[in-house]
Protein backbone atom coordinates (compact mmCIF):
# COMPACT_ATOMS: atom_id res chain seq x y z
CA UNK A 1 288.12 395.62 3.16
CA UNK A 2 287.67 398.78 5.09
CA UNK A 3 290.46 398.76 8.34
CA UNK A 4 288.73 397.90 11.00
CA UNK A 5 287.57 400.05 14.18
CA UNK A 6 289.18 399.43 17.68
CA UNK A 7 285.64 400.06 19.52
CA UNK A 8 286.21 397.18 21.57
CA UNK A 9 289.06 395.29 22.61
CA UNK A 10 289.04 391.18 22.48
CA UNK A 11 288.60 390.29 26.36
CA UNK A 12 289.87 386.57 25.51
CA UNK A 13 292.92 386.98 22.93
CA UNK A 14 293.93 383.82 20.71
CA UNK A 15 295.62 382.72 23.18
CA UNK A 16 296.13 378.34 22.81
CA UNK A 17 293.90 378.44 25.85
CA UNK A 18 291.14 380.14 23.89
CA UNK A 19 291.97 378.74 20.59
CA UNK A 20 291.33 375.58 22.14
CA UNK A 21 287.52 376.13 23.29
CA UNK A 22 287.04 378.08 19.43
CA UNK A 23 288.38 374.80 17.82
CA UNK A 24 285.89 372.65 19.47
CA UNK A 25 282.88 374.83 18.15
CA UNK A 26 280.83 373.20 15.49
CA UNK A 27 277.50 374.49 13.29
CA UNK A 28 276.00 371.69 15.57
CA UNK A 29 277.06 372.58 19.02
CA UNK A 30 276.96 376.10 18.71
CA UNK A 31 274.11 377.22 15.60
CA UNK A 32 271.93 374.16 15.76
CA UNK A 33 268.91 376.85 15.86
CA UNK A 34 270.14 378.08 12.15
CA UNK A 35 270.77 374.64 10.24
CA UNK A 36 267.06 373.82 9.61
CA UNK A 37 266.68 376.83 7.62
CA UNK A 38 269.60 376.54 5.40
CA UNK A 39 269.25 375.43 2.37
CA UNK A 40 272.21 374.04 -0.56
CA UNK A 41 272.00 377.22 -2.93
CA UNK A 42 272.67 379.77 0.17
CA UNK A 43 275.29 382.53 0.50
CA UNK A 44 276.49 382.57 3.87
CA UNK A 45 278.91 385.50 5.79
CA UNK A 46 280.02 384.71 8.87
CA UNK A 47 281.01 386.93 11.11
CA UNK A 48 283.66 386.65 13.71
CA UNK A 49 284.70 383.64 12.24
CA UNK A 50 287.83 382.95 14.23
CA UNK A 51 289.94 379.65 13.66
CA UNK A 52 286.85 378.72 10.97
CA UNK A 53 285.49 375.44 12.47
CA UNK A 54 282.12 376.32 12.34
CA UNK A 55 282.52 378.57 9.03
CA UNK A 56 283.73 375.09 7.37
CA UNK A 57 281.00 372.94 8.93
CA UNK A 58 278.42 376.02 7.15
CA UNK A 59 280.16 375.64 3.80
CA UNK A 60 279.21 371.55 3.68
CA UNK A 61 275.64 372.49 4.31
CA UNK A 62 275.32 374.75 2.04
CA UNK A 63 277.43 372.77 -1.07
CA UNK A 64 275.69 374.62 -3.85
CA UNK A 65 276.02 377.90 -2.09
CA UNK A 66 279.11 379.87 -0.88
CA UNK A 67 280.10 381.35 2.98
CA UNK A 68 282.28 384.12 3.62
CA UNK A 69 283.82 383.88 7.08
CA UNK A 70 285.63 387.63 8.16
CA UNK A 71 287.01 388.37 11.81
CA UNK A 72 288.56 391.24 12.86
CA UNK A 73 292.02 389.32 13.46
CA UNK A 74 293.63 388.75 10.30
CA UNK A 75 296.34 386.54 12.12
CA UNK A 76 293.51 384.01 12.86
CA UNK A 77 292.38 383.84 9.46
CA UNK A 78 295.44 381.66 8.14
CA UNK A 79 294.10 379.04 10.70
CA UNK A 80 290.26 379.64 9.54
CA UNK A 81 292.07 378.96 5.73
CA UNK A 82 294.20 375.50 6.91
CA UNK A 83 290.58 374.62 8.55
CA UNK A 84 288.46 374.93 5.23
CA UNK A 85 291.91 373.43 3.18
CA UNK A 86 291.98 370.65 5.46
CA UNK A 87 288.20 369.41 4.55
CA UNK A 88 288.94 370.01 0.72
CA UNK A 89 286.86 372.77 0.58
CA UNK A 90 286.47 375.29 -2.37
CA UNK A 91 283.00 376.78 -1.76
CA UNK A 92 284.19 379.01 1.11
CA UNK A 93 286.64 382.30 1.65
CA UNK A 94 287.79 384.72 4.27
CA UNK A 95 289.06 388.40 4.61
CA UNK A 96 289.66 390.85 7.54
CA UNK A 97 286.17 392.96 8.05
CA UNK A 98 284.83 395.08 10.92
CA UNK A 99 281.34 394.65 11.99
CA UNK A 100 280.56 397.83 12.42
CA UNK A 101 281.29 398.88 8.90
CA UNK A 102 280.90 396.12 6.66
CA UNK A 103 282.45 396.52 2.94
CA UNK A 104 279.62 394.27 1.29
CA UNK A 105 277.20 396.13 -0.97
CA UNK A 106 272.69 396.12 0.56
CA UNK A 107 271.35 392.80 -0.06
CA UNK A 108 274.26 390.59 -1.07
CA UNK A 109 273.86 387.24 1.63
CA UNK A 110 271.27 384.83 2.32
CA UNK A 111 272.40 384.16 5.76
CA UNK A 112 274.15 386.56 7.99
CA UNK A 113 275.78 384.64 11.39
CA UNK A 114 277.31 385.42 14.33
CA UNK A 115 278.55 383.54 17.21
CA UNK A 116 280.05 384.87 20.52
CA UNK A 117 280.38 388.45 18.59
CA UNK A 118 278.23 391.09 20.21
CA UNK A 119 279.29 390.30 23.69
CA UNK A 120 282.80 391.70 22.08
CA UNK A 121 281.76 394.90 19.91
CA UNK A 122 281.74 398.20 20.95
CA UNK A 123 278.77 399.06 19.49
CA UNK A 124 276.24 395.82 19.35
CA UNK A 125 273.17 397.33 17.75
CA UNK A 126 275.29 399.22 15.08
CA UNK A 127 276.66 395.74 14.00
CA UNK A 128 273.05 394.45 14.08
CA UNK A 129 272.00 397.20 11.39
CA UNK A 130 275.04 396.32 9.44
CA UNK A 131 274.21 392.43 9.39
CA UNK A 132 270.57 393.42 8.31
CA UNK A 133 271.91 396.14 5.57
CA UNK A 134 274.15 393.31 3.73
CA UNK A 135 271.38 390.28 4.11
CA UNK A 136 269.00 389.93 1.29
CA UNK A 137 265.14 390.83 1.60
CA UNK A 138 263.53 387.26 2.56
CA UNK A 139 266.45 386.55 4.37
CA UNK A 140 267.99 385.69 7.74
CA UNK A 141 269.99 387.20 10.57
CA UNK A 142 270.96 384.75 12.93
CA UNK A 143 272.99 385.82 16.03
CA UNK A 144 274.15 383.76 19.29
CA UNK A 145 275.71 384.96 22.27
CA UNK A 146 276.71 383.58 25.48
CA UNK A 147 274.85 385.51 29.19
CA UNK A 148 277.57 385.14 31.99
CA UNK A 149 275.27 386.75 34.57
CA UNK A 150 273.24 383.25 33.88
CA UNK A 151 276.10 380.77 34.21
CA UNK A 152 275.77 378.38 36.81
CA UNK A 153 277.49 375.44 38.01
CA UNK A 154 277.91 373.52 41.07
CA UNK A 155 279.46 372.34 43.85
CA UNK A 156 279.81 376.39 44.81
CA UNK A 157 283.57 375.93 45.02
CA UNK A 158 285.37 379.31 46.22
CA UNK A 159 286.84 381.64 43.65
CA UNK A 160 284.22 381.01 40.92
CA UNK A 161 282.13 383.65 42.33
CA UNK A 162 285.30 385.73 41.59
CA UNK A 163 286.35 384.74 38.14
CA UNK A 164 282.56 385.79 37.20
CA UNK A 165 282.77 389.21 39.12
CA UNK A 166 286.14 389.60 37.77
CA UNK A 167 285.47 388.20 33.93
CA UNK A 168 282.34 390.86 34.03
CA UNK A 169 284.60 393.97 35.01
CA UNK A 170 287.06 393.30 32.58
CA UNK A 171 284.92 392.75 29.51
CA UNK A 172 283.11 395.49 30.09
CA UNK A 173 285.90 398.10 30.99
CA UNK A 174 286.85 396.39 27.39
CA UNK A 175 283.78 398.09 25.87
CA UNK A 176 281.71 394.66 25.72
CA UNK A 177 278.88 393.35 27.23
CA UNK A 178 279.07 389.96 28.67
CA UNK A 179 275.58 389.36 29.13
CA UNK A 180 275.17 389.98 25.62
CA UNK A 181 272.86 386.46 25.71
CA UNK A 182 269.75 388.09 26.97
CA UNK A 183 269.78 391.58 25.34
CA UNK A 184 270.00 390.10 21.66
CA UNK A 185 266.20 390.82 21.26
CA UNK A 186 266.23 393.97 22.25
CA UNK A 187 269.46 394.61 20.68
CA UNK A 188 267.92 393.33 16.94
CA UNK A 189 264.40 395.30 17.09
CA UNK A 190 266.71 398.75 17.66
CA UNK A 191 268.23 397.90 14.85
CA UNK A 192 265.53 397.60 12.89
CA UNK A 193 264.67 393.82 12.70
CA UNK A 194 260.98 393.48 13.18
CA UNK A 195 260.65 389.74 12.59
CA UNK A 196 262.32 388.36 15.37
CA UNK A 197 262.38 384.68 17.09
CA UNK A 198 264.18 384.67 20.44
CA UNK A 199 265.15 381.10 21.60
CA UNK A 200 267.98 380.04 24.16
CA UNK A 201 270.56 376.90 24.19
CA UNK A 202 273.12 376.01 26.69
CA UNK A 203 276.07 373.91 26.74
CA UNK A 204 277.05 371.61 29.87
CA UNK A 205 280.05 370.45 31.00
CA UNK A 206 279.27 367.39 33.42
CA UNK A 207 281.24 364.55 33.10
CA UNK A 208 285.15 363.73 34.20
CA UNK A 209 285.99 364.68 30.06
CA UNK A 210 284.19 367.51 30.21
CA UNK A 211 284.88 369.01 33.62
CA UNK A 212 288.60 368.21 33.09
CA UNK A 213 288.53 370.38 29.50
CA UNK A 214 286.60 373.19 31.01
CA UNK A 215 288.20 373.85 33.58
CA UNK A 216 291.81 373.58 32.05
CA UNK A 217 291.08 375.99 29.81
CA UNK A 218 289.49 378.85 32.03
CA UNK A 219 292.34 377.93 34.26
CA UNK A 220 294.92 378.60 31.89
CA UNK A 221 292.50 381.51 30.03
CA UNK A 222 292.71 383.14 33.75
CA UNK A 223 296.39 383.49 32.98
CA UNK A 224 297.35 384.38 29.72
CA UNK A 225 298.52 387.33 28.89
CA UNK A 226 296.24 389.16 26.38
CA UNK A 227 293.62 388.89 29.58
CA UNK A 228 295.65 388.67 32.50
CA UNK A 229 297.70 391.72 31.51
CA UNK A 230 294.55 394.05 30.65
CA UNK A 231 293.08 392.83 34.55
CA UNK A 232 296.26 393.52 36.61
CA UNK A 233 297.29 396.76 34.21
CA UNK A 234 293.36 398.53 35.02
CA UNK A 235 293.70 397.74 38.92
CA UNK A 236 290.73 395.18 38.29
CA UNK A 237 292.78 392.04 39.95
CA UNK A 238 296.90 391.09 40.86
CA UNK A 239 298.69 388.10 40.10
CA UNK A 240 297.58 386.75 42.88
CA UNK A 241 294.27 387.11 42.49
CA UNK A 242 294.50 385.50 39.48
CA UNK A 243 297.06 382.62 40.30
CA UNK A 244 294.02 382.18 42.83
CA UNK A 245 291.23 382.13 40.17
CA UNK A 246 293.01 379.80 38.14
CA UNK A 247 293.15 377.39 41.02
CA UNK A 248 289.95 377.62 41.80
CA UNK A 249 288.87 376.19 38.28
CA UNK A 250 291.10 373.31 38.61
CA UNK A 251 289.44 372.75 41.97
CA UNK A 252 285.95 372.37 40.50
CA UNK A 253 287.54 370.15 37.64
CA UNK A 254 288.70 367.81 40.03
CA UNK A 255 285.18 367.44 42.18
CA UNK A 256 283.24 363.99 40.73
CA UNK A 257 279.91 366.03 41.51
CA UNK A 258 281.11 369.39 39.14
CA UNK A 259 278.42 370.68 36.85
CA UNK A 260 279.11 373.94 34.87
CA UNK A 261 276.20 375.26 32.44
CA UNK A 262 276.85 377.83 30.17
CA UNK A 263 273.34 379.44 28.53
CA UNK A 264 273.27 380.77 25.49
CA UNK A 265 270.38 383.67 23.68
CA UNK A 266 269.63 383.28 20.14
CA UNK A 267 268.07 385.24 17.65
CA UNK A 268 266.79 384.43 13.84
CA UNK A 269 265.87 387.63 11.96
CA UNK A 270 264.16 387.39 8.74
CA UNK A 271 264.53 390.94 6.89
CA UNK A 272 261.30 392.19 5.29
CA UNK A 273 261.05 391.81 1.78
């Protein structure tokens, strides 16, 4: 595999914090507008891949097939490999790849995926052409991205409004683009894609389960070190501010009438044959 290019830096880290939203991602939650075009004999890369949940649940679907799941982390990859080991799977690998520049020859996949990956890259509709360049004629691109501009939740407890400002500013002094969600389209047809379906999913985090693993995980995400470091060392917040943030999520976790709904934009890209 090529090494791969710093255009962007990771806003979240692998920090147990954000390890522990990643793990909870399935093919179901998070690509249900993929799985009824899959089919047994497909091969799959998946890119961005991270601790491999939703890499694994891809390999069972396509059982006569194969997926390749790369990230640009190769320290997360051992967990993506326990993941796969763990459901006895052998259809399925992983290696260290950069988006941007991927070492797969024209034409080699069936499906090309990505989840929660453009927001991050430096250089969105360049990784678009490269996901279309290494995906067969006939076949698809499928991309899904969170919009944080969009997020909405409720009761309007103070400090949210601030973790959003603040979340924004840092991603994108990062190089990414956090409201990646709604500029997929327009990302995919400068890249080249000319068959496009745009469609949009959410997740929602309502009840005292939910609201209590939300929140403790953007509270404690507010405070580790790969992003809290990168927002006090750029001026964009201090401690403080953030010891405030965290709070304020723990707040809205405790309040019996807390509603948080994250929307997602999704793309599925057939290449022309």
């Amino acid at each position: 595999m090529s090494k791969a290019r710093e255009t962007a830096v990771y806003t979240h880290g692998h920090d147990e914090s954000v390890l522990r939203s990643h793990t909870w991602r399935t093919a179901a939650n998070s690509a249900a507008y993929l799985l009824g075009s899959l089919k047994p004999h497909m091969k799959v890369l998946d890119i961005g891949c991270g601790p491999g949940t939703i890499t694994a649940d891809l390999a069972e679907l396509v059982p006569d097939g194969h997926v390749t799941g790369v990230d640009h982390a190769p320290d997360i990859l051992a967990r993506a490999r326990a993941t796969a080991a763990g459901r006895g799977l052998t259809n399925v690998d992983f290696a260290v790849a950069d988006v941007h520049a991927l070492d797969y020859p024209d034409d080699t996949f069936c499906v090309v995926h990505a989840h929660q990956v453009l927001q991050h890259v430096g250089d969105p509709v360049q990784a678009l052409r490269e996901m279309r360049r290494v995906t067969k004629p006939g076949g698809l691109v499928a991309v899904r991205d969170a919009d944080y501009g969009a997020m909405t939740w409720s009761p309007a407890v103070p400090g949210l409004d601030d973790w959003l400002d603040l979340y924004e500013r840092v991603a994108r002094a990062n190089g990414g683009e956090p409201d990646a969600g709604r500029r997929l389209k327009e990302w995919a047809l400068a890249a080249g894609l000319t068959d496009v379906t745009a469609t949009s999913g959410t997740w929602t985090f309502a009840t005292a389960e939910e609201r209590d693993w939300w929140s403790g995980l953007w509270a404690d995400r507010t405070l580790a070190a790969a992003y809290a470091d990168r927002a006090v060392a750029a001026g964009h917040a201090t401690a403080g501010h953030l010891r405030a943030v965290s709070e304020a999520w723990r707040e809205w976790g405790r309040r019996e009438d807390g509603r948080f709904t994250v929307p997602h934009g999704e793309i599925l890209c057939r290449k022309e044959v």
